[in-house]
N, C-alpha and C. Protein backbone atom coordinates (compact mmCIF):
# COMPACT_ATOMS: atom_id res chain seq x y z
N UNK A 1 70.23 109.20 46.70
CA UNK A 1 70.66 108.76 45.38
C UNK A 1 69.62 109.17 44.35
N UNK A 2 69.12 110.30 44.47
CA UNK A 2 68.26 111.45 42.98
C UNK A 2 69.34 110.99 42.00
N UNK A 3 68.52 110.19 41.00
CA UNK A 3 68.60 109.66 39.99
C UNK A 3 68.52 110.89 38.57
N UNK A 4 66.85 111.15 39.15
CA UNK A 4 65.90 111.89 37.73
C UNK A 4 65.59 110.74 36.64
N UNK A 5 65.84 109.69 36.82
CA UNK A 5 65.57 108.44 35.88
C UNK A 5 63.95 107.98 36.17
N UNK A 6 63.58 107.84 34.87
CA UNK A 6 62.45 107.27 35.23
C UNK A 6 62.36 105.55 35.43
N UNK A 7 61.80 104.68 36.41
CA UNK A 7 61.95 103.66 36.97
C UNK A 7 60.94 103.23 36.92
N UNK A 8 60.84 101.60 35.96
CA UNK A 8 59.55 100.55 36.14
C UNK A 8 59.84 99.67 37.10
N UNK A 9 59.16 99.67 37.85
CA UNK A 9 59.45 98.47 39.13
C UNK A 9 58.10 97.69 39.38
N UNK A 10 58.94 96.22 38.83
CA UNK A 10 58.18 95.25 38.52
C UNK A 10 58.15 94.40 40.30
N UNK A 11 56.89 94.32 41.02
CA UNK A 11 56.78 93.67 42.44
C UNK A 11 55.51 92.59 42.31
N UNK A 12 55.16 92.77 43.37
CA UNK A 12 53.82 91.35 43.91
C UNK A 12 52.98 92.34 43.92
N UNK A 13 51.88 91.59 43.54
CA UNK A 13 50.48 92.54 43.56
C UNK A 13 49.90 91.79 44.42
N UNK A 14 48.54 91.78 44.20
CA UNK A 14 47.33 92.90 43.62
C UNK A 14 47.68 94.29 44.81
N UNK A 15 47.17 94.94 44.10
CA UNK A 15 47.38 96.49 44.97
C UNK A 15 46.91 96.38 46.73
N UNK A 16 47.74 97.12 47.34
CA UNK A 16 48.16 96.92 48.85
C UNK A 16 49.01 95.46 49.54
N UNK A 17 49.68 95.14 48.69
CA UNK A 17 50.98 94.17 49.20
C UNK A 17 51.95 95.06 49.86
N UNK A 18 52.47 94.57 51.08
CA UNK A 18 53.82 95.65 51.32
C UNK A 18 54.67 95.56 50.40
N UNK A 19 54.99 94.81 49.45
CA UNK A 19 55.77 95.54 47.94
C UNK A 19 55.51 96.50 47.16
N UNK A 20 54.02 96.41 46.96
CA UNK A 20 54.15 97.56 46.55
C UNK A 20 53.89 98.60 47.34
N UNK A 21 54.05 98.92 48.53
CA UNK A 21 54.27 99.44 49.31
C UNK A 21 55.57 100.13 49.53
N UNK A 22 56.64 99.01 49.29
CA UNK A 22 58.02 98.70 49.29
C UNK A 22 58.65 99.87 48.40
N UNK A 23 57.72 99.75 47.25
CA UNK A 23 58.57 99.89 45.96
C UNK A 23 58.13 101.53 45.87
N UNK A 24 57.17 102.10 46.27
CA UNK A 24 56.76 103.41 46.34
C UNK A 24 57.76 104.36 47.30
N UNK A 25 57.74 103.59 48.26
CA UNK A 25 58.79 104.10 49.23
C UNK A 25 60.31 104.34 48.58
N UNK A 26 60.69 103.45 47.78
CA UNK A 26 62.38 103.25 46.96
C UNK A 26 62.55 104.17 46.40
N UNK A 27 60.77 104.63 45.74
CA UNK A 27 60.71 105.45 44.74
C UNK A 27 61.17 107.00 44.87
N UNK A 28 60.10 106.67 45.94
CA UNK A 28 60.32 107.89 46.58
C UNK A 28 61.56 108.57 47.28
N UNK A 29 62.21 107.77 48.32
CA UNK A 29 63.49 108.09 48.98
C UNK A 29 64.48 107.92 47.94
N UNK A 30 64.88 107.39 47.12
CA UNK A 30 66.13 107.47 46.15
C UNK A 30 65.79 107.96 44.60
N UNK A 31 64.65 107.84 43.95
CA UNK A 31 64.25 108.48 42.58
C UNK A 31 63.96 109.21 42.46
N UNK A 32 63.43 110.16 41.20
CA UNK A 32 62.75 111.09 40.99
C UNK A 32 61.01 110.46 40.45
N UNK A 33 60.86 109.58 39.82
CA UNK A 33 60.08 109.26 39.03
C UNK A 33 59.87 107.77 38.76
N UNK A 34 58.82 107.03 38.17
CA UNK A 34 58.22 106.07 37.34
C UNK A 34 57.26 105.72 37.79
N UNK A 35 57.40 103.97 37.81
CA UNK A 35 55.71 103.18 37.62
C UNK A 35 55.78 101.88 38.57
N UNK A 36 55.11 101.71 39.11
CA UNK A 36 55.03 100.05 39.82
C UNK A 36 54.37 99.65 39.15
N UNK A 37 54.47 98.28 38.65
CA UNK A 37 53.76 97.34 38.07
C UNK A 37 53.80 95.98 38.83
N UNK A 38 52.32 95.56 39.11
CA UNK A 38 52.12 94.67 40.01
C UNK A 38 51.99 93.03 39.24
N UNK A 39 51.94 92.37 39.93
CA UNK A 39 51.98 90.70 39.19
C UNK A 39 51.54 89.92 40.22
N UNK A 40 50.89 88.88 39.87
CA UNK A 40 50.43 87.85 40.47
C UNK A 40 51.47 87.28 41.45
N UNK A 41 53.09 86.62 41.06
CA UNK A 41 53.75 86.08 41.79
C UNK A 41 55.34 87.33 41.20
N UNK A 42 55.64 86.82 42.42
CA UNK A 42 57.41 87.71 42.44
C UNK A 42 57.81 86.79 40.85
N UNK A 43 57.77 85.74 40.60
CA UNK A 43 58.47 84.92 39.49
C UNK A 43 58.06 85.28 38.45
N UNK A 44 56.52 85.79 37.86
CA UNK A 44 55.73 87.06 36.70
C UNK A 44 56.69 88.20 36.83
N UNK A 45 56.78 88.65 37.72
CA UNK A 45 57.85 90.49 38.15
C UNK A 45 58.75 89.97 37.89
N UNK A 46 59.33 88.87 37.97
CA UNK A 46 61.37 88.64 37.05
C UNK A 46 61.12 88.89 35.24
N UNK A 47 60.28 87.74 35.39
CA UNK A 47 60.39 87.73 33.67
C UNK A 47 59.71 88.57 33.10
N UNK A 48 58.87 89.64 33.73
CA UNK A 48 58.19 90.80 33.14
C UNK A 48 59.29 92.20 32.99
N UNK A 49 60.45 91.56 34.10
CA UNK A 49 61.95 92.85 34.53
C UNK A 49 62.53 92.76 33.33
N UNK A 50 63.05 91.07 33.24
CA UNK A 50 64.00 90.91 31.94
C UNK A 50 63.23 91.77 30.88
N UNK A 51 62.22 91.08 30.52
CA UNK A 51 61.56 91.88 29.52
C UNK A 51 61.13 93.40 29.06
N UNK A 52 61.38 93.73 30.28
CA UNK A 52 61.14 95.65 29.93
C UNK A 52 62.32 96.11 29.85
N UNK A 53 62.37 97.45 29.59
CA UNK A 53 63.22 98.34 29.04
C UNK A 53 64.79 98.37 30.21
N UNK A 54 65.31 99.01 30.02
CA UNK A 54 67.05 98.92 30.42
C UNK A 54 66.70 99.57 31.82
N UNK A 55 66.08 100.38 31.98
CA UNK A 55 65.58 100.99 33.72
C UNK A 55 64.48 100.27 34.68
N UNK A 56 63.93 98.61 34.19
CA UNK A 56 63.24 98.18 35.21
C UNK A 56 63.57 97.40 35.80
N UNK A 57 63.27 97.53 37.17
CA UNK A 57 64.11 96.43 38.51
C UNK A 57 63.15 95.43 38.94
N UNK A 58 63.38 95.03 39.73
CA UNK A 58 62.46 93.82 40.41
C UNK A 58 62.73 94.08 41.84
N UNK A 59 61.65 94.30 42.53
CA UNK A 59 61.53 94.61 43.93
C UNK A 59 61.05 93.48 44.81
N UNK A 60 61.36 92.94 45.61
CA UNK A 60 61.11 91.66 46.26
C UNK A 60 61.32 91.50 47.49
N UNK A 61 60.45 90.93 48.61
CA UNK A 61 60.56 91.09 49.76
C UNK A 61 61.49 89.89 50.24
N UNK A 62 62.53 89.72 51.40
CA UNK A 62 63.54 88.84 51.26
C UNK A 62 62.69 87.63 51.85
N UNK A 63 60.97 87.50 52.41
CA UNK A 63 61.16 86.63 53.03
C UNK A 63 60.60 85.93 52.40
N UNK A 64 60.01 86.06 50.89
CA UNK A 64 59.55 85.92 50.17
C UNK A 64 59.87 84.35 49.95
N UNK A 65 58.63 83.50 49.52
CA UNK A 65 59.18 82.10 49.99
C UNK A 65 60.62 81.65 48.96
N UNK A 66 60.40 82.35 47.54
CA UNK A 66 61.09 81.30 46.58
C UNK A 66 62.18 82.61 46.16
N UNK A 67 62.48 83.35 46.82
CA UNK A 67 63.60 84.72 46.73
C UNK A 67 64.73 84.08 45.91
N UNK A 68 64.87 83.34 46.64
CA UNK A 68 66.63 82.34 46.77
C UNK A 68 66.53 81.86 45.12
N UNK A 69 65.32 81.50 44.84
CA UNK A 69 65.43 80.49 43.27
C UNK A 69 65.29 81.83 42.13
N UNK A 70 64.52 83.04 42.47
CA UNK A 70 64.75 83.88 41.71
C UNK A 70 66.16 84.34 41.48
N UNK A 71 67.40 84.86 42.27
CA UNK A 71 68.22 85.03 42.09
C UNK A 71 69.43 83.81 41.56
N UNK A 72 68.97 82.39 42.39
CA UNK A 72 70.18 81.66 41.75
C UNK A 72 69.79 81.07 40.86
N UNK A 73 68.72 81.30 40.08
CA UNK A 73 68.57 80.87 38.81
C UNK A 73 68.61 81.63 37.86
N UNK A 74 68.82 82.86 38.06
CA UNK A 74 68.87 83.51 37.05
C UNK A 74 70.37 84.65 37.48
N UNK A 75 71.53 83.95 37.84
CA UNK A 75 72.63 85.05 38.14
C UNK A 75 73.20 85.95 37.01
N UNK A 76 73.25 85.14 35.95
CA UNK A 76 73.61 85.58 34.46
C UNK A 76 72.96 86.49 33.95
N UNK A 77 71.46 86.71 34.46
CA UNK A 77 70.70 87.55 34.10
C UNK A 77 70.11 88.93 35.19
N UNK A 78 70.53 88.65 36.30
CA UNK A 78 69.93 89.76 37.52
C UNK A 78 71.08 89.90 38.51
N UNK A 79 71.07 91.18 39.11
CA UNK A 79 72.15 91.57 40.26
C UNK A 79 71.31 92.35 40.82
N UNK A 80 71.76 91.84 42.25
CA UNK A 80 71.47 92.49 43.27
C UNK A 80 71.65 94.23 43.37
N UNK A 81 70.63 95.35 43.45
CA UNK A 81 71.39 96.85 43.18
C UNK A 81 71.28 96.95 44.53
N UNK A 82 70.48 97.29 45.45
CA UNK A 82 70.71 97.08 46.78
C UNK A 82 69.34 96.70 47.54
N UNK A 83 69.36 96.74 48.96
CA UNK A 83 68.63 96.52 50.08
C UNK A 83 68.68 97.31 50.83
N UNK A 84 66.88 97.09 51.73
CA UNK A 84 66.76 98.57 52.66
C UNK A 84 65.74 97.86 53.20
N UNK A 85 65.26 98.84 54.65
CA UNK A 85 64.60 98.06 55.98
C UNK A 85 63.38 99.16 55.90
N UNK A 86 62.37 98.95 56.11
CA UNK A 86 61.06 99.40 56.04
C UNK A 86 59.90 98.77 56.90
N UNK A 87 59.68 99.40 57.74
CA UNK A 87 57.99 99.02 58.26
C UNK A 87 57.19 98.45 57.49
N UNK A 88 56.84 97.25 57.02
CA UNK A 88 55.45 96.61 56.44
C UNK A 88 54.42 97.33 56.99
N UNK A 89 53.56 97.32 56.36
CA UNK A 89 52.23 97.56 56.78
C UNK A 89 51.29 96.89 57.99
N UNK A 90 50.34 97.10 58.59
CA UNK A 90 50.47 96.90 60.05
C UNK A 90 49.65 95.50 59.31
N UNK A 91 50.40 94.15 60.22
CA UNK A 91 49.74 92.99 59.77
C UNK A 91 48.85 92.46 60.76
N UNK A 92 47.72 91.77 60.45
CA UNK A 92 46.35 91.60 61.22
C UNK A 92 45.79 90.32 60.94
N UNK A 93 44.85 89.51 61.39
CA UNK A 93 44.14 88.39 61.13
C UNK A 93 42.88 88.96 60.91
N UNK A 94 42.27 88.69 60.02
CA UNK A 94 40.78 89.14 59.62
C UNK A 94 39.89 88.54 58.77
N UNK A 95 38.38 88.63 58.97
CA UNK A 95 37.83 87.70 58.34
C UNK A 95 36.22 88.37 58.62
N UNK A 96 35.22 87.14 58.88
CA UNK A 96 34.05 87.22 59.04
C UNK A 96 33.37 87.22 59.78
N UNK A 97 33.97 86.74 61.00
CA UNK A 97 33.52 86.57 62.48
C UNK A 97 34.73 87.53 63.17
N UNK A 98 33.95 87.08 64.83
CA UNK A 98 34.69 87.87 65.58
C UNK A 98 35.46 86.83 66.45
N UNK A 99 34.98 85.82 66.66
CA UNK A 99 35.64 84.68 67.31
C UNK A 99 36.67 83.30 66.35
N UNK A 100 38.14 83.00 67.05
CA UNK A 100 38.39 81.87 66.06
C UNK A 100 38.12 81.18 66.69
N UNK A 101 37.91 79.54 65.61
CA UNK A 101 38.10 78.41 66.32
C UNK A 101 39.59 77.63 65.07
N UNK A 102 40.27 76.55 65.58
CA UNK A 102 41.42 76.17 65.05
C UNK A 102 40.56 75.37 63.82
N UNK A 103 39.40 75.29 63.93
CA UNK A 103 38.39 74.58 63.05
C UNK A 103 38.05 75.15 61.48
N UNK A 104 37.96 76.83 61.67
CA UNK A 104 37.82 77.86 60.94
C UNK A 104 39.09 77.46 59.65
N UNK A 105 38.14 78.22 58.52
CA UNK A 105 38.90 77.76 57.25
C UNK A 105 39.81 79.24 57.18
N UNK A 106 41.43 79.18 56.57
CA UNK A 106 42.04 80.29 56.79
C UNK A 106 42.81 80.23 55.15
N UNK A 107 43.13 81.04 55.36
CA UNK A 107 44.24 81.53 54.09
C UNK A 107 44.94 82.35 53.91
N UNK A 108 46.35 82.28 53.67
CA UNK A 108 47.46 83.52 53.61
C UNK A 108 48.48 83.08 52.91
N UNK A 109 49.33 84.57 52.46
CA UNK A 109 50.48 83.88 52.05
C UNK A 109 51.36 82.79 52.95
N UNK A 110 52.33 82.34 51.84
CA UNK A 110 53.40 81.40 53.28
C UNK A 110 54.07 82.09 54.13
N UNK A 111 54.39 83.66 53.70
CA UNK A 111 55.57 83.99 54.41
C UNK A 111 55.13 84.08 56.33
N UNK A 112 53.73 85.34 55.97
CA UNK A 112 53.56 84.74 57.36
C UNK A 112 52.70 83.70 57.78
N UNK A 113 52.85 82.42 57.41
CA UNK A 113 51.66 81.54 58.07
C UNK A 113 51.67 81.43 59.37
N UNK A 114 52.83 81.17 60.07
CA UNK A 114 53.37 81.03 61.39
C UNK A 114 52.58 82.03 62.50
N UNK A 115 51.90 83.20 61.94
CA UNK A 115 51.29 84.11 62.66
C UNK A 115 49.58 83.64 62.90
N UNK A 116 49.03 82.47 61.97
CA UNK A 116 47.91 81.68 62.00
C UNK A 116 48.03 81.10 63.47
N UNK A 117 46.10 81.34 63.89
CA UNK A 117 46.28 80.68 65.29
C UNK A 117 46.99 78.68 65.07
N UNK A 118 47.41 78.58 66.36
CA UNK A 118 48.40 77.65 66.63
C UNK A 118 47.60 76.46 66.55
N UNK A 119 47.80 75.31 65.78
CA UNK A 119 46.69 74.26 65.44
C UNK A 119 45.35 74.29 64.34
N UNK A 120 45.64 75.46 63.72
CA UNK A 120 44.68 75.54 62.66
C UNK A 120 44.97 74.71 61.93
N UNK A 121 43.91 73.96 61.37
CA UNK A 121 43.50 72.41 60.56
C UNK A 121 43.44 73.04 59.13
N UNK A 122 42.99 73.86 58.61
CA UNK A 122 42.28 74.26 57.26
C UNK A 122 43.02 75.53 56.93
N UNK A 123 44.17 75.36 55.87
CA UNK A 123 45.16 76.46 55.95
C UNK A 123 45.22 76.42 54.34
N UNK A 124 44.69 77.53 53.10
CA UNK A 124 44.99 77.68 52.14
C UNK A 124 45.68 78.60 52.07
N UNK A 125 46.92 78.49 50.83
CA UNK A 125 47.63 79.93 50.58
C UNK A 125 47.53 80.02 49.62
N UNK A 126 47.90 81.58 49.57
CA UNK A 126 47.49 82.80 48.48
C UNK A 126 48.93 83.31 48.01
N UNK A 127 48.88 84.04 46.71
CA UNK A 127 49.91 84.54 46.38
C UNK A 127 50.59 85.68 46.92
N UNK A 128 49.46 86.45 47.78
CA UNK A 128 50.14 87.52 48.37
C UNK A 128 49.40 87.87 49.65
N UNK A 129 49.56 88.75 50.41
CA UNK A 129 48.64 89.30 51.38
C UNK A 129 47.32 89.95 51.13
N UNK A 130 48.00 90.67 50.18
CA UNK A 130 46.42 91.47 49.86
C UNK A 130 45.50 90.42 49.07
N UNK A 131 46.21 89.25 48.20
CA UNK A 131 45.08 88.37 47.93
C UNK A 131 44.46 87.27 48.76
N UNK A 132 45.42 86.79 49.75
CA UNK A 132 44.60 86.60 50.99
C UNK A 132 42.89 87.32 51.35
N UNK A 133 43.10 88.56 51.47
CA UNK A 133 41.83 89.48 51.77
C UNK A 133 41.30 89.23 51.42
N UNK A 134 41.30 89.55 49.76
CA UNK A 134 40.26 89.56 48.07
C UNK A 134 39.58 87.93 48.48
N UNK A 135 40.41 87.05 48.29
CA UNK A 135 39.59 85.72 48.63
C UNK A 135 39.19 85.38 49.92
N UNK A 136 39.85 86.08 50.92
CA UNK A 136 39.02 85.88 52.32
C UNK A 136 37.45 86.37 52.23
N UNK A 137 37.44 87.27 51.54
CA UNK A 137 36.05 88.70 51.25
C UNK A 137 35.15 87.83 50.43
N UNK A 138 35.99 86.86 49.45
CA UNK A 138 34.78 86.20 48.50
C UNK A 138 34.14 85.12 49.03
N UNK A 139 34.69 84.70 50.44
CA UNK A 139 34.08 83.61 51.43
C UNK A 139 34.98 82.76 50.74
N UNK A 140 36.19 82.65 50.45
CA UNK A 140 37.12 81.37 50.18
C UNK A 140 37.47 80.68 51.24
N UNK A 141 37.47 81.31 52.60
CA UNK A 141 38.02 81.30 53.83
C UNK A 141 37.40 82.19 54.58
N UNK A 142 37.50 81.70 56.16
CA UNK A 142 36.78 82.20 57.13
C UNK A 142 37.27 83.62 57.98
N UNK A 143 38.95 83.27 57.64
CA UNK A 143 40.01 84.18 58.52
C UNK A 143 41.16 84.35 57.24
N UNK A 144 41.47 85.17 57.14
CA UNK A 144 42.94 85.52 56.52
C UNK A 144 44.16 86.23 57.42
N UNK A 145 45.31 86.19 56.98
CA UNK A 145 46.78 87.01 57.33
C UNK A 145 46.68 87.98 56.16
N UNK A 146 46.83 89.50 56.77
CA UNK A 146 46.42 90.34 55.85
C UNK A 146 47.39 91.73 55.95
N UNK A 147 47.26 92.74 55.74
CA UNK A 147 47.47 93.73 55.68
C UNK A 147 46.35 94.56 56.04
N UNK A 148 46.64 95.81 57.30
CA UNK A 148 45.19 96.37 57.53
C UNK A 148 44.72 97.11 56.70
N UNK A 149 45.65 97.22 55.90
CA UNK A 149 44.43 98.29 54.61
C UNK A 149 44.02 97.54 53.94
N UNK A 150 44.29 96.09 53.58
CA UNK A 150 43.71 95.01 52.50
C UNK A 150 42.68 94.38 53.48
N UNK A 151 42.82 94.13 54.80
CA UNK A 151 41.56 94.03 55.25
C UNK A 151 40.00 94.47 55.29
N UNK A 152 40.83 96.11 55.69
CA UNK A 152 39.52 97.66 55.55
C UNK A 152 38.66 97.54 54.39
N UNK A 153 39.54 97.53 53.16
CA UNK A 153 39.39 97.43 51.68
C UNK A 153 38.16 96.89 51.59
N UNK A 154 38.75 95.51 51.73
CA UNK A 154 37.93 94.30 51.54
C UNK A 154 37.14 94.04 52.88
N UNK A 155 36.29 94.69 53.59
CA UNK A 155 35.13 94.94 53.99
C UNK A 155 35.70 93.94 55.16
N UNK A 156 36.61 93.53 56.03
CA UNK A 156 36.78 91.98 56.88
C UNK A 156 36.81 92.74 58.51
N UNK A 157 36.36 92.27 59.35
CA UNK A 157 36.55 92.50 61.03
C UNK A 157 37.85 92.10 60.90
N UNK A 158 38.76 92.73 61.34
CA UNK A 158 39.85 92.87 62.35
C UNK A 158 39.59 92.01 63.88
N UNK A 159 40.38 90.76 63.51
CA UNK A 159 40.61 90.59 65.19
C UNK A 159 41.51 90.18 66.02
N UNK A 160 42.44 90.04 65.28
CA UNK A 160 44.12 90.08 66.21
C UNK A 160 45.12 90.94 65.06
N UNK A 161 45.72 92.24 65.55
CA UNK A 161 46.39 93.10 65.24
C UNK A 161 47.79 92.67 65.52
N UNK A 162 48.85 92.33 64.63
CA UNK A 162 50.49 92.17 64.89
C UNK A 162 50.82 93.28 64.91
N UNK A 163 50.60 94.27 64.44
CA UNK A 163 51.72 95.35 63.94
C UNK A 163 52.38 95.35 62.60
N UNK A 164 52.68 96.60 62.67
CA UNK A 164 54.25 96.46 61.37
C UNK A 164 55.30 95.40 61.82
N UNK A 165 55.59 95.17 60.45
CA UNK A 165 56.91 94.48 61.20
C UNK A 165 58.36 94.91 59.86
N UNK A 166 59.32 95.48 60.95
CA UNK A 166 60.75 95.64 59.92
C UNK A 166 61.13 94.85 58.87
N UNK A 167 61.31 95.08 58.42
CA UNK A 167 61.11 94.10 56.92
C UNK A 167 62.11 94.50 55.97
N UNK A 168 63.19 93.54 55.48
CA UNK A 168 63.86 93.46 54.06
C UNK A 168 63.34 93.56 52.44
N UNK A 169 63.97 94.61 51.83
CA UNK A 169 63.31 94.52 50.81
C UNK A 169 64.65 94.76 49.69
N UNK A 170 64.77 93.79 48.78
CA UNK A 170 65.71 93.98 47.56
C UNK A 170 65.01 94.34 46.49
N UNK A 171 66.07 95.13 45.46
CA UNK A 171 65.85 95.63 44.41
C UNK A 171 66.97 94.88 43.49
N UNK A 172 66.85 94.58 42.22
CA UNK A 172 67.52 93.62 41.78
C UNK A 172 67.35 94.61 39.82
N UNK A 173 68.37 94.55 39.37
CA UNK A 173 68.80 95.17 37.97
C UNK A 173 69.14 93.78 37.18
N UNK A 174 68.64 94.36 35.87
CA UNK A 174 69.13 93.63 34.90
C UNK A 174 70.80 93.78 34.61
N UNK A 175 71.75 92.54 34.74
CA UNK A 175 73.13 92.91 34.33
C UNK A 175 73.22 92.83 32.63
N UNK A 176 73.93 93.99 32.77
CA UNK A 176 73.63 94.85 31.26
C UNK A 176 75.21 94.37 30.96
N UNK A 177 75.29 93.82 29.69
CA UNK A 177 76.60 93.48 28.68
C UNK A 177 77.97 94.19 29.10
N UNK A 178 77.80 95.43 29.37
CA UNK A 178 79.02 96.53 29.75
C UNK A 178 78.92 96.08 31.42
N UNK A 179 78.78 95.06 31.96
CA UNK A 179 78.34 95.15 33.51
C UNK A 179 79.16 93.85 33.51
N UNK A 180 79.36 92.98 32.82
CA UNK A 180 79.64 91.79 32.86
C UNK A 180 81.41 91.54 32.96
């Protein structure tokens, strides 16, 4: 679907989230051209979508905790353009040490917390994966759920490797007056 349109695609930041990961890939396999623009939370990337020009979408991962409230709160204003399956980036536990204990202070997004060792006591979350890292790196936490390039990045030992994992990703348009 070569467009030749140029495309702002508003996702989750800070740089190395699998969104924007996501959204490079969209770019690439169906566009010719544009820009990712990253944001603190998926809910900044809606109202930063509405707000830009007639060609920017909102890219969002489905497992994303609050997906559901972005779209049914705003139906009047966003439609679904489509969905597609993509390898995430290879996901990892990483931190400062080489050993856990369930004692160890951790932090990640929600989506995968469930991948945190089993009985961890001390569980902060972050807005995204890659900010997991950034504050794992500033000693916010002992261990993070990360992304291995947001790990590398941010200077952290690697010590339990998940893998990629297949992953949902929507793209969502502003419904335009002639659409209605």
């Amino acid at each position: 679907m070569k467009s030749g349109k140029e495309w702002v695609i508003h996702t989750l930041g800070p740089s190395g989230t699998n969104c924007e990961m996501a959204a490079q890939h969209w770019m690439k396999e169906n566009h010719s051209s544009g820009r990712v623009v990253l944001h603190k939370t998926l809910e900044e990337a809606q109202a930063a979508t509405l707000e830009d020009q007639e060609n920017a979408v909102l890219l969002g991962c489905v497992v994303y905790p609050d997906l559901h409230n972005i779209v049914f709160q705003h139906l009047q204003e966003f439609e679904l353009m489509e969905c597609f399956v993509v390898p995430t980036l290879e996901m990892v536990l990483a931190g400062h040490k080489t050993k856990v204990s369930i004692e160890d202070r951790f932090i990640c997004h929600p989506a995968p917390k469930s991948l945190l060792p089993k009985g961890a006591k001390h569980i902060e979350l972050a807005t995204s994966n890659a900010e997991a890292a950034k504050l794992c790196a500033l000693h916010q936490a002992d261990f993070c759920i990360t992304t291995l390039p947001s790990a590398l990045e941010n200077g952290l030992t690697v010590v339990q490797r998940f893998g990629a994992v297949r992953m949902g990703f929507s793209v969502h348009k502003k419904t335009l007056q002639e659409d209605k």
